[in-house]
Protein backbone atom coordinates (compact mmCIF):
# COMPACT_ATOMS: atom_id res chain seq x y z
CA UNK A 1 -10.72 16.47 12.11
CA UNK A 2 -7.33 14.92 13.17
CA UNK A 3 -8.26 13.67 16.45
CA UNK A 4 -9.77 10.47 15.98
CA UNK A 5 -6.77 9.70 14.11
CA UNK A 6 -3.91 11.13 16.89
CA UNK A 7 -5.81 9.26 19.32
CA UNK A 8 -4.95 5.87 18.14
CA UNK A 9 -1.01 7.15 18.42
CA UNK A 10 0.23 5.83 21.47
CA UNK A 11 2.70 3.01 22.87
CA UNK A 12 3.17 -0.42 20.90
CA UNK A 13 0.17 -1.99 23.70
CA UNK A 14 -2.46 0.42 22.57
CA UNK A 15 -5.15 -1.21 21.35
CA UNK A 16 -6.09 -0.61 17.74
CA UNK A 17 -8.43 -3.05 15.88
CA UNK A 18 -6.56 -3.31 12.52
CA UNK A 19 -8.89 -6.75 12.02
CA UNK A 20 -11.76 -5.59 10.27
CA UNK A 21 -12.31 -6.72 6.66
CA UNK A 22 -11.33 -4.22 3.99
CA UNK A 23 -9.12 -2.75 1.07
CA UNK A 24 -7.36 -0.74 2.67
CA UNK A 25 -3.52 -0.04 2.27
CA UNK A 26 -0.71 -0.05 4.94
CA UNK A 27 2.36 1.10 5.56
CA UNK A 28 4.80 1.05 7.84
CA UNK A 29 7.38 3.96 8.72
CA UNK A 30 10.31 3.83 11.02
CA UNK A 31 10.79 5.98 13.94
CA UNK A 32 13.60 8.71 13.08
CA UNK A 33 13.07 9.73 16.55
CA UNK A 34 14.18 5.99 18.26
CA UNK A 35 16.98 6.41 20.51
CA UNK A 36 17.73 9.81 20.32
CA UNK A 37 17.38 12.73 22.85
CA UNK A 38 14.67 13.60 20.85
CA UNK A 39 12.06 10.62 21.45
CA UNK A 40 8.82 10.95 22.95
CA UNK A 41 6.04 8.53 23.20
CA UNK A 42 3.69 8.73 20.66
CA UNK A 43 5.82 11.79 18.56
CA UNK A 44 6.18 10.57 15.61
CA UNK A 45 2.95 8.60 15.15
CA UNK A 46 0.53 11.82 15.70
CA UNK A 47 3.20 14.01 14.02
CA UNK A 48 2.93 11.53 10.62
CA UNK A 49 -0.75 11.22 10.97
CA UNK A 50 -0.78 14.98 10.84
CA UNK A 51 1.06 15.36 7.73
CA UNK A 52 -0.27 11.96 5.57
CA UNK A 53 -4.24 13.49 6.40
CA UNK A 54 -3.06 15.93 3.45
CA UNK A 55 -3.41 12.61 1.49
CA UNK A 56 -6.79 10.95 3.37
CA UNK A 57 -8.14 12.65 5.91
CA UNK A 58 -9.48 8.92 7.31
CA UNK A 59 -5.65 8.20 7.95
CA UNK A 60 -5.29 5.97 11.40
CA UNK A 61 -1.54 5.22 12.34
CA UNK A 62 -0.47 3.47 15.32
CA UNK A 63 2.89 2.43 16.66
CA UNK A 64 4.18 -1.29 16.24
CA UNK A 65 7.36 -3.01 16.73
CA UNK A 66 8.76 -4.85 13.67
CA UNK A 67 12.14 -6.02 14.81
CA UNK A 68 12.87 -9.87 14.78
CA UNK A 69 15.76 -9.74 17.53
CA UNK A 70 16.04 -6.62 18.72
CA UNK A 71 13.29 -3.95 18.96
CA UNK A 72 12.62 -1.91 15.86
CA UNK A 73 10.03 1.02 17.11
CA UNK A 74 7.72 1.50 13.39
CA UNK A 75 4.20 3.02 13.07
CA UNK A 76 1.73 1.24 11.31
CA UNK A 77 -0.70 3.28 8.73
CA UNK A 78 -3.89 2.77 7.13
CA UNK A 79 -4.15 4.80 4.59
CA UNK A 80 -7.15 5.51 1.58
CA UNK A 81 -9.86 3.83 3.55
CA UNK A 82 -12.34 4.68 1.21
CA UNK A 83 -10.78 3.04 -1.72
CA UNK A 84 -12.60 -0.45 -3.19
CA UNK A 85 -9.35 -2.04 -4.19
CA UNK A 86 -10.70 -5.10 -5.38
CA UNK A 87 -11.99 -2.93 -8.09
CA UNK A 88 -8.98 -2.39 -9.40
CA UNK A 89 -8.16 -6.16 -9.96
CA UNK A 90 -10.66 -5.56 -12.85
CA UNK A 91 -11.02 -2.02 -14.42
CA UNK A 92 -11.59 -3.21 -17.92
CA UNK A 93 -14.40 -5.40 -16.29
CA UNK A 94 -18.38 -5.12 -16.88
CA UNK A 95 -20.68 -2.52 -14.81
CA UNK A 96 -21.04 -3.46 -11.29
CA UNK A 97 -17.61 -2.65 -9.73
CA UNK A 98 -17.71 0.80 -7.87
CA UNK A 99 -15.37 2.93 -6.80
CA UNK A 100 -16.23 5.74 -4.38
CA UNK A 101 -20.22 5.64 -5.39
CA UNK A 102 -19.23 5.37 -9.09
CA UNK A 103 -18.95 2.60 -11.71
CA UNK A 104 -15.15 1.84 -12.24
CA UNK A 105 -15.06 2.13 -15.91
CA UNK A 106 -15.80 6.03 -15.27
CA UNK A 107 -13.62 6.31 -12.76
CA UNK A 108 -9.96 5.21 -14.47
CA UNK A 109 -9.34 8.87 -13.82
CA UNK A 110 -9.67 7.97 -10.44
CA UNK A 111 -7.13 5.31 -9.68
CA UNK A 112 -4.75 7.48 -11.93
CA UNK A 113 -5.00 10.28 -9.57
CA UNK A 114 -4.81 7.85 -6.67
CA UNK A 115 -1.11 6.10 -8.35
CA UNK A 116 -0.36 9.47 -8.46
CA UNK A 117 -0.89 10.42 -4.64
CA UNK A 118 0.78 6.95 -3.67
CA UNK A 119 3.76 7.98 -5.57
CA UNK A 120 4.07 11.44 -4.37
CA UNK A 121 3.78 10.00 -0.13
CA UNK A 122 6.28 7.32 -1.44
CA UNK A 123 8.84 10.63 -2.89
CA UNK A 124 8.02 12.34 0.49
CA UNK A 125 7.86 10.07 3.42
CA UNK A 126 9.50 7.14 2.07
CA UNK A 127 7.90 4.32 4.30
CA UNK A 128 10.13 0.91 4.94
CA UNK A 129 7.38 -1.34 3.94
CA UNK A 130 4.53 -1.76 1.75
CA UNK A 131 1.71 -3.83 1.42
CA UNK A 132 -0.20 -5.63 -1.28
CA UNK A 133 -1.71 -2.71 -2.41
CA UNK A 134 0.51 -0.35 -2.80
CA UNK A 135 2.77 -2.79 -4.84
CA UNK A 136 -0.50 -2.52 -7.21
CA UNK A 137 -0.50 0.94 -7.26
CA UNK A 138 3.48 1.40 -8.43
CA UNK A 139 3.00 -0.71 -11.09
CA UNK A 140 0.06 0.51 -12.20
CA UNK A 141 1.69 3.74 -12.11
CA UNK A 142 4.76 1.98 -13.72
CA UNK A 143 2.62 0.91 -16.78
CA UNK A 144 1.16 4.80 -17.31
CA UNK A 145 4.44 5.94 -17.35
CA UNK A 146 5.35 3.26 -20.06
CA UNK A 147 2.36 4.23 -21.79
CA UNK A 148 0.86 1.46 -21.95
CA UNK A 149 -3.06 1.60 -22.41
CA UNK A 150 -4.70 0.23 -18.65
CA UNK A 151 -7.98 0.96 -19.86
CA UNK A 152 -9.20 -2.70 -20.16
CA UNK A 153 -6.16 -3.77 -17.11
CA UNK A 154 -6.66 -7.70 -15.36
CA UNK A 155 -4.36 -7.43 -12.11
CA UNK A 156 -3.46 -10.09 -9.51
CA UNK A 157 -0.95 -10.04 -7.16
CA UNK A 158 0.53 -12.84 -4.79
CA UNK A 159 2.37 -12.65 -1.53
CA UNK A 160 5.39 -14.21 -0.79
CA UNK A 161 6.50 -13.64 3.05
CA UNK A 162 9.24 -14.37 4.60
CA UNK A 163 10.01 -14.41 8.31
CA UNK A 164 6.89 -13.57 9.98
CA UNK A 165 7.13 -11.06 13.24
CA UNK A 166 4.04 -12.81 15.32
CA UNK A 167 3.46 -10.09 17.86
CA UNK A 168 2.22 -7.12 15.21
CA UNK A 169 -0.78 -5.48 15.06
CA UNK A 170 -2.05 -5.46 11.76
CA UNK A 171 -1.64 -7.40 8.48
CA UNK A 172 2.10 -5.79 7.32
CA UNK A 173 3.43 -5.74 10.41
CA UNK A 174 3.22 -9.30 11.08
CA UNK A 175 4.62 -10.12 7.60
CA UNK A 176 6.77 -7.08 6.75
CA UNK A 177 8.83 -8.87 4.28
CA UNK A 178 7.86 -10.01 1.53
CA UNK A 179 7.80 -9.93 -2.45
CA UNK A 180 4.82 -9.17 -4.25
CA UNK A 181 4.38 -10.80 -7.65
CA UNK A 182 1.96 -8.80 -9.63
CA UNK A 183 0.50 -9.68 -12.41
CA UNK A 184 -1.33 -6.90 -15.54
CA UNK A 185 -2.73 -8.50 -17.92
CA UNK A 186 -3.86 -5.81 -21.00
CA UNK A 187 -5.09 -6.58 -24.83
CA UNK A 188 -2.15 -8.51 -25.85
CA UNK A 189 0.36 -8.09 -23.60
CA UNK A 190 1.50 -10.00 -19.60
CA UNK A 191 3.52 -7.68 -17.40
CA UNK A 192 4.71 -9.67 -14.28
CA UNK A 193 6.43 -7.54 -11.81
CA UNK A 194 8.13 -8.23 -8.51
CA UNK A 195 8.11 -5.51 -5.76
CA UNK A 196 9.58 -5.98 -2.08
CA UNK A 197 7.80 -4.71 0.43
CA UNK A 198 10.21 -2.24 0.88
CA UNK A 199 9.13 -0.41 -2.07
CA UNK A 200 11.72 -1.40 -4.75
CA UNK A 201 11.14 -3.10 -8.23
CA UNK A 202 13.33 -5.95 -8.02
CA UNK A 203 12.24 -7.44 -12.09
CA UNK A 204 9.44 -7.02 -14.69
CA UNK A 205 8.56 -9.19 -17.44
CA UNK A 206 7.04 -8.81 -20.62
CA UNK A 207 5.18 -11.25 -22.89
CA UNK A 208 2.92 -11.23 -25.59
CA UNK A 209 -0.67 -12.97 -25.63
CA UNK A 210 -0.27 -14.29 -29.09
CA UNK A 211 0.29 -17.64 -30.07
CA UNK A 212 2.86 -16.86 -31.94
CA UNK A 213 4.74 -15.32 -28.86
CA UNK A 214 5.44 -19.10 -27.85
């Protein structure tokens, strides 16, 4: 079961195609192991695959390099594969979105228990960065904790990078900082967040719908 996966760990010029269209989240995690008497090639990378298959057994994770002036040994993780995320955009939205082989508006319990994974791997392994997604996923997981009713939720997010490292293999690695401006939009009520990539909620903002809120 793991091997597919431990065979894409190997040095930063392994080749990987992380280019294929699809919703799937990444992560980045540094090497703990990087200059210490303790550092092998390819250690950490089959070692994390190992334990994040307890949360998708479809994990892939290869190393990457995400320093801008001097190297900064990182592996890069795909993680729930089989995961529509543009469904999410829209769970309040008409039949015809699908998550997993089932219409989205029976499957809220879904991307609950999925926000709930994320934030568990986030409690364990900590990663340095975070993608698009999983900015959705904390605040989504924000707004259940807040109690606030996602069952008709509207979500957007936007990417704001900043300096760009050229030479990474996927799509966070080459832009792993940034700022993620999401967006929830529920029955009378806006909730704009902003999340770095590094997993922290730097603001939120609340407004009502109502004409009257102006």
């Amino acid at each position: 079961m793991d091997t597919p996966t431990l065979a894409a760990c190997g040095s930063a010029a392994a080749r990987l195609d992380f280019s294929l269209e699809g919703f799937d989240m990444e992560l980045i995690f540094s090497d703990p192991y990087y200059d210490t008497d303790a550092w092998g090639e390819g250690k950490y990378c089959a070692e994390l695959a190992r334990k994040l298959a307890e949360f998708d057994e479809g994990v892939v994770a290869t190393e990457t390099d995400i320093g801008h002036g001097a190297d900064l040994p990182a592996v890069l993780v795909k993680i729930f594969t089989s995961v529509d995320w543009s469904s999410f955009l829209t769970i309040g939205a008409p039949a015809g979105l699908f998550l997993l082989g089932e219409r989205i508006n029976k499957n809220l319990d879904a991307w609950i228990e999925i926000a709930g994974k994320f934030k568990r791997l986030l409690e364990t392994f900590r990663p340095t960065r975070i993608d698009e997604n999983g900015a959705l996923l904390l605040v989504f997981q924000e707004l259940l904790e807040l109690k606030v009713d996602v069952h008709d939720i509207h979500a957007s997010v936007q990417v704001v990078q900043f300096t760009p490292v050229p030479w990474g293999k996927g799509t966070l690695d080459k832009r792993p900082d940034a700022l993620y401006l999401v967006t929830a939009r529920v029955p009378g009520k806006v909730y704009i967040t902003g999340v770095k990539s590094n997993a922290k909620i730097e603001f939120r903002h609340e407004y009502g719908t109502e004409w009257l809120d102006f």
